[in-house]
Protein backbone atom coordinates (compact mmCIF):
# COMPACT_ATOMS: atom_id res chain seq x y z
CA UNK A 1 -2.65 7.43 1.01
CA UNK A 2 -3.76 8.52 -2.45
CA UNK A 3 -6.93 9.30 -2.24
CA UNK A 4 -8.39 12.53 -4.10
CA UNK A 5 -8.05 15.54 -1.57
CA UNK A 6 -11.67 16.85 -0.07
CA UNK A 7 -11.82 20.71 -1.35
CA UNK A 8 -11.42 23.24 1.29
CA UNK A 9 -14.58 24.72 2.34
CA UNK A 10 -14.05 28.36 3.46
CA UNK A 11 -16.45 31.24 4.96
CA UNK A 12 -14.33 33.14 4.22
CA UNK A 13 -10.27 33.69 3.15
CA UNK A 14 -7.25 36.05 4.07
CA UNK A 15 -4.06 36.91 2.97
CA UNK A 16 -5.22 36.35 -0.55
CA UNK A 17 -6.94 38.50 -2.92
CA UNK A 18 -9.26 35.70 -4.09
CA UNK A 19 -10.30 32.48 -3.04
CA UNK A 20 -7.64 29.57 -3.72
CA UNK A 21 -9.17 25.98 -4.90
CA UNK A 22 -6.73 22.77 -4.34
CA UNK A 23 -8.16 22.05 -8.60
CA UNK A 24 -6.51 25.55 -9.03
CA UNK A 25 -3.30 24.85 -7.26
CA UNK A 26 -2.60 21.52 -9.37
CA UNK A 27 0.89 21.18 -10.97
CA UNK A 28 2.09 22.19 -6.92
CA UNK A 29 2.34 20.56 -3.89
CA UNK A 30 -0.07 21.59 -1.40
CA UNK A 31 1.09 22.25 2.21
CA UNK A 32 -2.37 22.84 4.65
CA UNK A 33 -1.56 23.70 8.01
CA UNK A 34 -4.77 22.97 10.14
CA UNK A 35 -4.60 25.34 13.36
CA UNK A 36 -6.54 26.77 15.89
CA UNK A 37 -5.17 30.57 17.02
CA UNK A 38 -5.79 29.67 20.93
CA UNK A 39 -3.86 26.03 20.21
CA UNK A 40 -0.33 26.03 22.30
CA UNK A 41 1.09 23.45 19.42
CA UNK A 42 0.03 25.37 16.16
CA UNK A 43 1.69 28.62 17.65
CA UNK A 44 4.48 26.99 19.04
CA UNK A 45 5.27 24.85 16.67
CA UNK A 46 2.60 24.07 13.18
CA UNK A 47 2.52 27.52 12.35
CA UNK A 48 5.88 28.44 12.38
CA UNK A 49 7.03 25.10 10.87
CA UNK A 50 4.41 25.93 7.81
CA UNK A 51 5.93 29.83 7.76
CA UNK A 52 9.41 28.26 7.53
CA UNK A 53 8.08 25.60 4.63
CA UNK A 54 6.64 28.87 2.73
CA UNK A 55 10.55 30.51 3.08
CA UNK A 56 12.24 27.43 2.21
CA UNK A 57 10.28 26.25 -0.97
CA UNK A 58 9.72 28.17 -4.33
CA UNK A 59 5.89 29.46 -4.44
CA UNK A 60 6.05 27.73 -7.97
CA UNK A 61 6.99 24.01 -6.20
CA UNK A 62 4.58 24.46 -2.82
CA UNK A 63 1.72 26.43 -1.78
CA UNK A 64 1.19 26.52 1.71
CA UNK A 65 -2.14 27.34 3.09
CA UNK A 66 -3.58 27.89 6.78
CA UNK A 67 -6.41 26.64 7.29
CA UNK A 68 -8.24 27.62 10.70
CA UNK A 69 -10.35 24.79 11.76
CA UNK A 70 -12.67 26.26 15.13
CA UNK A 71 -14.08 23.40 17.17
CA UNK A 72 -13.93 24.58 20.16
CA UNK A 73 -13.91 28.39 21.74
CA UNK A 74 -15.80 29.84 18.83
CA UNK A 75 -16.64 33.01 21.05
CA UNK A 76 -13.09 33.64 21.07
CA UNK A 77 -11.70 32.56 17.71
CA UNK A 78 -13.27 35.25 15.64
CA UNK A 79 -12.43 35.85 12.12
CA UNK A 80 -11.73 39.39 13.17
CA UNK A 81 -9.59 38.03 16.47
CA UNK A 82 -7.88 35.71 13.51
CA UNK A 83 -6.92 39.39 11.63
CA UNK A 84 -5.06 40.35 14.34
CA UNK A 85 -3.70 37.60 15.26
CA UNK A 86 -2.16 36.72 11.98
CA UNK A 87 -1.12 40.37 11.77
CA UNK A 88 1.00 39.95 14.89
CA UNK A 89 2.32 36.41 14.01
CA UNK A 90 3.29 37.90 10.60
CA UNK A 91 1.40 35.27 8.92
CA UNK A 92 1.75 35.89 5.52
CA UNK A 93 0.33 32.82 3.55
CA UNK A 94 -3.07 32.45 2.52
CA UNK A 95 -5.73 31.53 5.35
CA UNK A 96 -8.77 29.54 4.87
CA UNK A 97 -11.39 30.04 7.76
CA UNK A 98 -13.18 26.58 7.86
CA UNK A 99 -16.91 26.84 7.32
CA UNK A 100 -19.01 26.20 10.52
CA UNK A 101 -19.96 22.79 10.86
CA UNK A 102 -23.60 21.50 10.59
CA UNK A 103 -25.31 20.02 13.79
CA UNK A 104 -21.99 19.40 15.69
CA UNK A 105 -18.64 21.19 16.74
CA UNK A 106 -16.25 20.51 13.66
CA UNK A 107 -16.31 22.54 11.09
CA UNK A 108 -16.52 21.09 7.30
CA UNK A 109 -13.05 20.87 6.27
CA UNK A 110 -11.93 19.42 9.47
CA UNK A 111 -14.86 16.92 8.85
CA UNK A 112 -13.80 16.47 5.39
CA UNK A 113 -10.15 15.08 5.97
CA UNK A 114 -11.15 13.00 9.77
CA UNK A 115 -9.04 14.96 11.49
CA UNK A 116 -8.22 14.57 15.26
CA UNK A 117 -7.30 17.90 16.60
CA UNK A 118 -4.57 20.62 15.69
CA UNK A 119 -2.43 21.16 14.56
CA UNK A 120 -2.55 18.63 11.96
CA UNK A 121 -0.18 19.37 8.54
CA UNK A 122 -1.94 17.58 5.30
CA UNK A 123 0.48 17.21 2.05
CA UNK A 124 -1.06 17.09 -1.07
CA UNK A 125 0.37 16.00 -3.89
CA UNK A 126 0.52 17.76 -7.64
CA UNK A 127 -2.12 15.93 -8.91
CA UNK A 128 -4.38 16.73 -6.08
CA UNK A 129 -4.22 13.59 -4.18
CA UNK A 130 -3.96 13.61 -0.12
CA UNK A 131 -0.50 12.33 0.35
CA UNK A 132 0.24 12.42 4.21
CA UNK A 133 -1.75 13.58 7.32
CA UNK A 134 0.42 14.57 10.01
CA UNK A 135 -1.31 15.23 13.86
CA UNK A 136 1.02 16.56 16.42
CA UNK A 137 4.57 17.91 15.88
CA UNK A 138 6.70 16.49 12.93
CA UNK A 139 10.33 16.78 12.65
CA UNK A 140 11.45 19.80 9.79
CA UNK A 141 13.73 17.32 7.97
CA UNK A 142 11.59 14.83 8.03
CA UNK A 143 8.54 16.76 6.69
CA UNK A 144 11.57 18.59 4.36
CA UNK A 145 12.42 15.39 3.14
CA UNK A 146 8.84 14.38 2.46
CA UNK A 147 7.73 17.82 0.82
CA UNK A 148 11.14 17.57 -1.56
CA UNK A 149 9.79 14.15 -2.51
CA UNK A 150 6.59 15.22 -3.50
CA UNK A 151 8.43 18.24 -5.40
CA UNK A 152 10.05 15.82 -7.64
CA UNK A 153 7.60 13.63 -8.50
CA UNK A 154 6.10 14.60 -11.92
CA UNK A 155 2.39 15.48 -12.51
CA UNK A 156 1.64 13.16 -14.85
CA UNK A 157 3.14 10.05 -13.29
């Protein structure tokens, strides 16, 4: 995969003072962890794996983002319920919360990058460029090994 990555399209973001822009993170990998709070696999397993990504990587090297994708119990899955919930989790990386789809259940993002369900982890690459698209659980030195990869390559190359 090399395609250009799709931007993210937020309603709104948290954990960051400003909106981040994947054209403003270039010159660092991009880590987006796609999750839904009410998901068994992105608490169990995405969201800590992307928390453990954001410890083990410089914030100069990787950005990690969360990016909360609701297509399905949007009753429940609030932005305010998505406060708390990253408040208890101690999520501390930025959170996009996708925009609201139009005419269907996925929301724009989601749309955007085809994907299947959550949690799916996307890499992008410093030059902005949609490296891998993981669904489903992934192996930490595997994903590791990927993310150091993509840390070494140059931006210009």
């Amino acid at each position: 995969m090399s395609d250009l990555a799709p931007p993210i399209l937020a309603s709104e973001w948290l954990n960051t003072p400003e909106p981040l822009t994947l054209d403003g993170l270039r010159g660092r990998v991009v880590v987006i962890e796609c999750f839904q709070m009410l998901c068994p696999g992105c608490v169990s397993h995405g969201l800590p794996q992307a928390m453990r990504i954001a410890q083990t990587f410089r914030a100069e090297d990787v950005a990690v983002i969360g990016l909360h994708c609701v297509f399905e119990h949007h009753a429940a899955m609030t932005p305010v319920a998505l406060r708390a919930f990253l408040h208890e989790y101690r999520i501390r990386f930025p959170v996009a919360v996708d925009r609201a789809g139009e005419g269907g259940p996925l929301p724009r993002t989601m749309a955007a990058y085809a994907l299947e369900g959550t949690p799916t982890l996307l890499l992008i690459d410093r030059k902005g460029s949609l490296r891998a698209r993981h669904f489903g659980q992934v192996s930490d030195l595997a994903l590791g090994a990927e993310i150091m990869m993509l840390v070494q390559e140059r931006a210009g190359e």
